[in-house]
C-alpha atoms as a PDB file:
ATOM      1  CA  UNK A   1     169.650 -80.775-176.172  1.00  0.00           C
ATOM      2  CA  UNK A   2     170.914 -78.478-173.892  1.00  0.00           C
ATOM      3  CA  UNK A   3     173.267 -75.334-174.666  1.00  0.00           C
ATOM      4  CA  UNK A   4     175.301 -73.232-172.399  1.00  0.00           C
ATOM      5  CA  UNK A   5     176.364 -69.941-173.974  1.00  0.00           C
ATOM      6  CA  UNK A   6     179.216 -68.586-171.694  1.00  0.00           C
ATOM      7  CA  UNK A   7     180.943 -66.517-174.329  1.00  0.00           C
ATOM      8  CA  UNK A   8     182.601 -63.113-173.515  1.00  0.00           C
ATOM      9  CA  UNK A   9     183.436 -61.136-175.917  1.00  0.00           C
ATOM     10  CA  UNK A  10     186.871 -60.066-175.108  1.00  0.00           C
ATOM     11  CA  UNK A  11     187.660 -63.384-173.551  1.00  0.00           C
ATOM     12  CA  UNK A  12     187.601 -62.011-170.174  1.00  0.00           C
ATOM     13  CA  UNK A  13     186.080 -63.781-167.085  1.00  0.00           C
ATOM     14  CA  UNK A  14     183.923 -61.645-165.197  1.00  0.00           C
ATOM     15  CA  UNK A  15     182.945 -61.626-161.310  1.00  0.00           C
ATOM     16  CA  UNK A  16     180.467 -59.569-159.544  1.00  0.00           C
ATOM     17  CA  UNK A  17     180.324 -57.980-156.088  1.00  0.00           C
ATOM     18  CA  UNK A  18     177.642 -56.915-154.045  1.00  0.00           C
ATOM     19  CA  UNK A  19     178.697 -55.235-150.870  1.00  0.00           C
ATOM     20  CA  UNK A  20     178.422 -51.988-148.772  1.00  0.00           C
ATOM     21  CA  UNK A  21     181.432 -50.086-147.991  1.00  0.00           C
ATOM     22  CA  UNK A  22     181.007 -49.964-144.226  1.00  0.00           C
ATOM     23  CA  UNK A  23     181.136 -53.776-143.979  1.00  0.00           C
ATOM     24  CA  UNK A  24     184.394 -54.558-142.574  1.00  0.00           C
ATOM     25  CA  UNK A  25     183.945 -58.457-143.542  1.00  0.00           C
ATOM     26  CA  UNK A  26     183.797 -57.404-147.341  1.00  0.00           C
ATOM     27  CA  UNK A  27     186.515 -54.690-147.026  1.00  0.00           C
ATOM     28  CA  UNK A  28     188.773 -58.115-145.573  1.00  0.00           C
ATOM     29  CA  UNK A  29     187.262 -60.329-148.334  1.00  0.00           C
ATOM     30  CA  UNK A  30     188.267 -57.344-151.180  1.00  0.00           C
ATOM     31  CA  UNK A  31     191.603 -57.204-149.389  1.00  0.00           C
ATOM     32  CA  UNK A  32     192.440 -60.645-149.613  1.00  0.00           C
ATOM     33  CA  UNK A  33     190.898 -61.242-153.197  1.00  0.00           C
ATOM     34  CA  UNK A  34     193.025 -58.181-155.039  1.00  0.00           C
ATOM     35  CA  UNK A  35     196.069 -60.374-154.216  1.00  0.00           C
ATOM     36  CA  UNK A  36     194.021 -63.137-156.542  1.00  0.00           C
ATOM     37  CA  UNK A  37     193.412 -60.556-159.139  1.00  0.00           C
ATOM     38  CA  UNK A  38     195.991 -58.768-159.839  1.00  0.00           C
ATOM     39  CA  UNK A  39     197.572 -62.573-160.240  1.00  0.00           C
ATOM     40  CA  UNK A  40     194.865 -62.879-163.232  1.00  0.00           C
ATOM     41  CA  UNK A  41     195.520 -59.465-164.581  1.00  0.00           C
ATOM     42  CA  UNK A  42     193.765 -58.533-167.464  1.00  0.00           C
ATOM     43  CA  UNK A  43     192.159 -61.835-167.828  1.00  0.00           C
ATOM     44  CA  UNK A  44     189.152 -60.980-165.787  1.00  0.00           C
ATOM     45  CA  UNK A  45     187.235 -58.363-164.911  1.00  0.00           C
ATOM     46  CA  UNK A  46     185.378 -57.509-161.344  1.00  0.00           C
ATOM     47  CA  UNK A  47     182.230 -55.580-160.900  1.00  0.00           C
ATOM     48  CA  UNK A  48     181.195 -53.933-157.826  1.00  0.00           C
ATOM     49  CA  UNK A  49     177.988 -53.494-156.842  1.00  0.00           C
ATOM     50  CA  UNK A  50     176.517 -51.677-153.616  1.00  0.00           C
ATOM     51  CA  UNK A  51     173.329 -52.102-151.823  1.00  0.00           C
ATOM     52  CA  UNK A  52     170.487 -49.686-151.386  1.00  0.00           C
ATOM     53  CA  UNK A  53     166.799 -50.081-151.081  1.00  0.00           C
ATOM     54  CA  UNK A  54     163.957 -47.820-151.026  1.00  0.00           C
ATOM     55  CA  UNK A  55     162.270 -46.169-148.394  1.00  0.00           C
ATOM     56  CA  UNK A  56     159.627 -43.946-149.551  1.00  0.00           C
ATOM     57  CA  UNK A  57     157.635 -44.316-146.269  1.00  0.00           C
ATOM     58  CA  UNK A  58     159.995 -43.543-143.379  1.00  0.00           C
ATOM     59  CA  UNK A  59     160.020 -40.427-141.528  1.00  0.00           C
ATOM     60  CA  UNK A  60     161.522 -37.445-142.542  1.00  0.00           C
ATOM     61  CA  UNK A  61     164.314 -37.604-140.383  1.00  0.00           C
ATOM     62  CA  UNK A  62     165.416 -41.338-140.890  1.00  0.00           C
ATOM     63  CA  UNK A  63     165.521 -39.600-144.636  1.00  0.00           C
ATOM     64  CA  UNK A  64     167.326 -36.965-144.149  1.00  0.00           C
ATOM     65  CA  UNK A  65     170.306 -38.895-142.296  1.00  0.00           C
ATOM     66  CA  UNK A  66     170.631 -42.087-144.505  1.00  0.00           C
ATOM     67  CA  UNK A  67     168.658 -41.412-147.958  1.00  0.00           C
ATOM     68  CA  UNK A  68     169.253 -39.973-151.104  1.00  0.00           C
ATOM     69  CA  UNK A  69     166.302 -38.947-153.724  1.00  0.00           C
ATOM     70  CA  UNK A  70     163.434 -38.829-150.823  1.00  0.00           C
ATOM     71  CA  UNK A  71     164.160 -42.603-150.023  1.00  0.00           C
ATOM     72  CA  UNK A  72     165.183 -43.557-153.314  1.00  0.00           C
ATOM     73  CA  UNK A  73     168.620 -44.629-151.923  1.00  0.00           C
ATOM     74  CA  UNK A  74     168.888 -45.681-148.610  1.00  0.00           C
ATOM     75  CA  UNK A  75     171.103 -47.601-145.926  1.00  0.00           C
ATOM     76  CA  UNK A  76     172.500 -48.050-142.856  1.00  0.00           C
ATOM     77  CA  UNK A  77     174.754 -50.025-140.864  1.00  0.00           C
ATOM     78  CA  UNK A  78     174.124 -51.177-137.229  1.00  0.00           C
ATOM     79  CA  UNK A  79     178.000 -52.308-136.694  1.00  0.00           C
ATOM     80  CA  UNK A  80     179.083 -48.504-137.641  1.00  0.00           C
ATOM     81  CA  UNK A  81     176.673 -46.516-135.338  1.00  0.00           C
ATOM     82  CA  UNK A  82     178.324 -42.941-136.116  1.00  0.00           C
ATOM     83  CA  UNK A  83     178.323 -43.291-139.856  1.00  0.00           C
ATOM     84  CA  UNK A  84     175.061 -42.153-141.582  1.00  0.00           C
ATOM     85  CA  UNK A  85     173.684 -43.661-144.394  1.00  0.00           C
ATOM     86  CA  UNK A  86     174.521 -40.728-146.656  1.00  0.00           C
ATOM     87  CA  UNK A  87     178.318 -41.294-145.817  1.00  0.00           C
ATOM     88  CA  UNK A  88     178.137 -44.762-146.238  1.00  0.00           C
ATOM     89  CA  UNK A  89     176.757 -43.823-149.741  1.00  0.00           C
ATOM     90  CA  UNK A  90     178.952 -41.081-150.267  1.00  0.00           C
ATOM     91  CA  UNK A  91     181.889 -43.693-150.040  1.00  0.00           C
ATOM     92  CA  UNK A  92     180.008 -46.461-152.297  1.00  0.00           C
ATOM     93  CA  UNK A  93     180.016 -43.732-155.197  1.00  0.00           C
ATOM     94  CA  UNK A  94     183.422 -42.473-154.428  1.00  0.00           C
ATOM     95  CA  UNK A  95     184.461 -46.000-154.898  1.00  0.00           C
ATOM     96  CA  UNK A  96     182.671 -46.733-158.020  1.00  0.00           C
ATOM     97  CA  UNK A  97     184.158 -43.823-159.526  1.00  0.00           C
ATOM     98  CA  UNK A  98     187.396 -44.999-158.678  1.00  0.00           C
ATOM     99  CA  UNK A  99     186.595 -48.181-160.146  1.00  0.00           C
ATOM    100  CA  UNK A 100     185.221 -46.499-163.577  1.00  0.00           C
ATOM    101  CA  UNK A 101     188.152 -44.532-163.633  1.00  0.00           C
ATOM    102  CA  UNK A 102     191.170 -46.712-162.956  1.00  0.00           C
ATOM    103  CA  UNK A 103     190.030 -50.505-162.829  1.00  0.00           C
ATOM    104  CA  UNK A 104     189.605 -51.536-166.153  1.00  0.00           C
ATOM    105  CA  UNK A 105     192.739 -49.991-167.463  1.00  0.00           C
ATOM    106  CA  UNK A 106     195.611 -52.189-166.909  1.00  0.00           C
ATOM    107  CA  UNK A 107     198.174 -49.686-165.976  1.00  0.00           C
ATOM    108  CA  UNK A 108     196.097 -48.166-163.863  1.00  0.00           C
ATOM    109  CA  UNK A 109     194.470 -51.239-162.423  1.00  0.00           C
ATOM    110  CA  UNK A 110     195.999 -51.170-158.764  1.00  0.00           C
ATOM    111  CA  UNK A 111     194.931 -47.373-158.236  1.00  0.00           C
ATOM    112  CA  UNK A 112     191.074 -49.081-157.353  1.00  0.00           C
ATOM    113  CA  UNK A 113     192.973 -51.870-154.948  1.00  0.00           C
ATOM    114  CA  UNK A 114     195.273 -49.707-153.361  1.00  0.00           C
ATOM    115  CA  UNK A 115     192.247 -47.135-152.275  1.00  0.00           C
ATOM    116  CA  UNK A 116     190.082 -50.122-151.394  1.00  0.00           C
ATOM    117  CA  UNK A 117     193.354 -50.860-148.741  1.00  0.00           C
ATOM    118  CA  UNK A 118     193.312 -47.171-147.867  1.00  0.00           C
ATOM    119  CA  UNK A 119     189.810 -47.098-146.570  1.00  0.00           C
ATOM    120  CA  UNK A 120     190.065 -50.864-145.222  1.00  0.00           C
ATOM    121  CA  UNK A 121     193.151 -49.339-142.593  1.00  0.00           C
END
């Protein structure tokens, strides 16, 4: 016999989201899909997630421009030439703040959404 467990807790449905703030494709896709969410309100609950990797070996100066922690955190994006990695990371924490401090709160829900629109325009 097979068993599925898909119980939550606060019986919430939860959705995850990888992406990179400099990606205009996700910004459009996040744009579109708060419409969807705020329909569900309180019944679910979105995660962001942002991508990094590691790059212990690259030079110095790749480092210095688009890495945090010696190459702990790094990325770049070939589609946004004049922003450095560091901004683009910069932005993925400011956002995740945001999202700490005003997402999961219902009445202050559509402070996250209408800053994700903000940086989107």
């Amino acid at each position: 016999m097979v068993a599925f467990d898909l119980s939550r807790p606060d019986n919430r449905v939860e959705y995850d989201i990888w992406y990179s703030s400099s990606s205009d494709r996700v910004l459009d896709f996040i744009q579109d899909f708060s419409k969807i969410d705020n329909k569900f309100g309180d019944q679910v609950l979105m995660n962001p997630h942002f991508k990094f990797w590691s790059c212990f070996d690259c030079d110095k100066t790749f480092k210095e421009t688009h890495c945090y922690g010696n190459g702990k955190y790094c990325t770049t994006d070939s589609n946004h030439d004049n922003l450095s990695g560091k901004e683009i990371i910069a932005e993925d924490l400011r956002q995740m703040c945001i999202y700490r401090n005003a997402y999961k709160d219902e009445s202050t829900r559509q402070l996250f959404w209408k800053y994700m629109k903000s940086v989107h325009e």
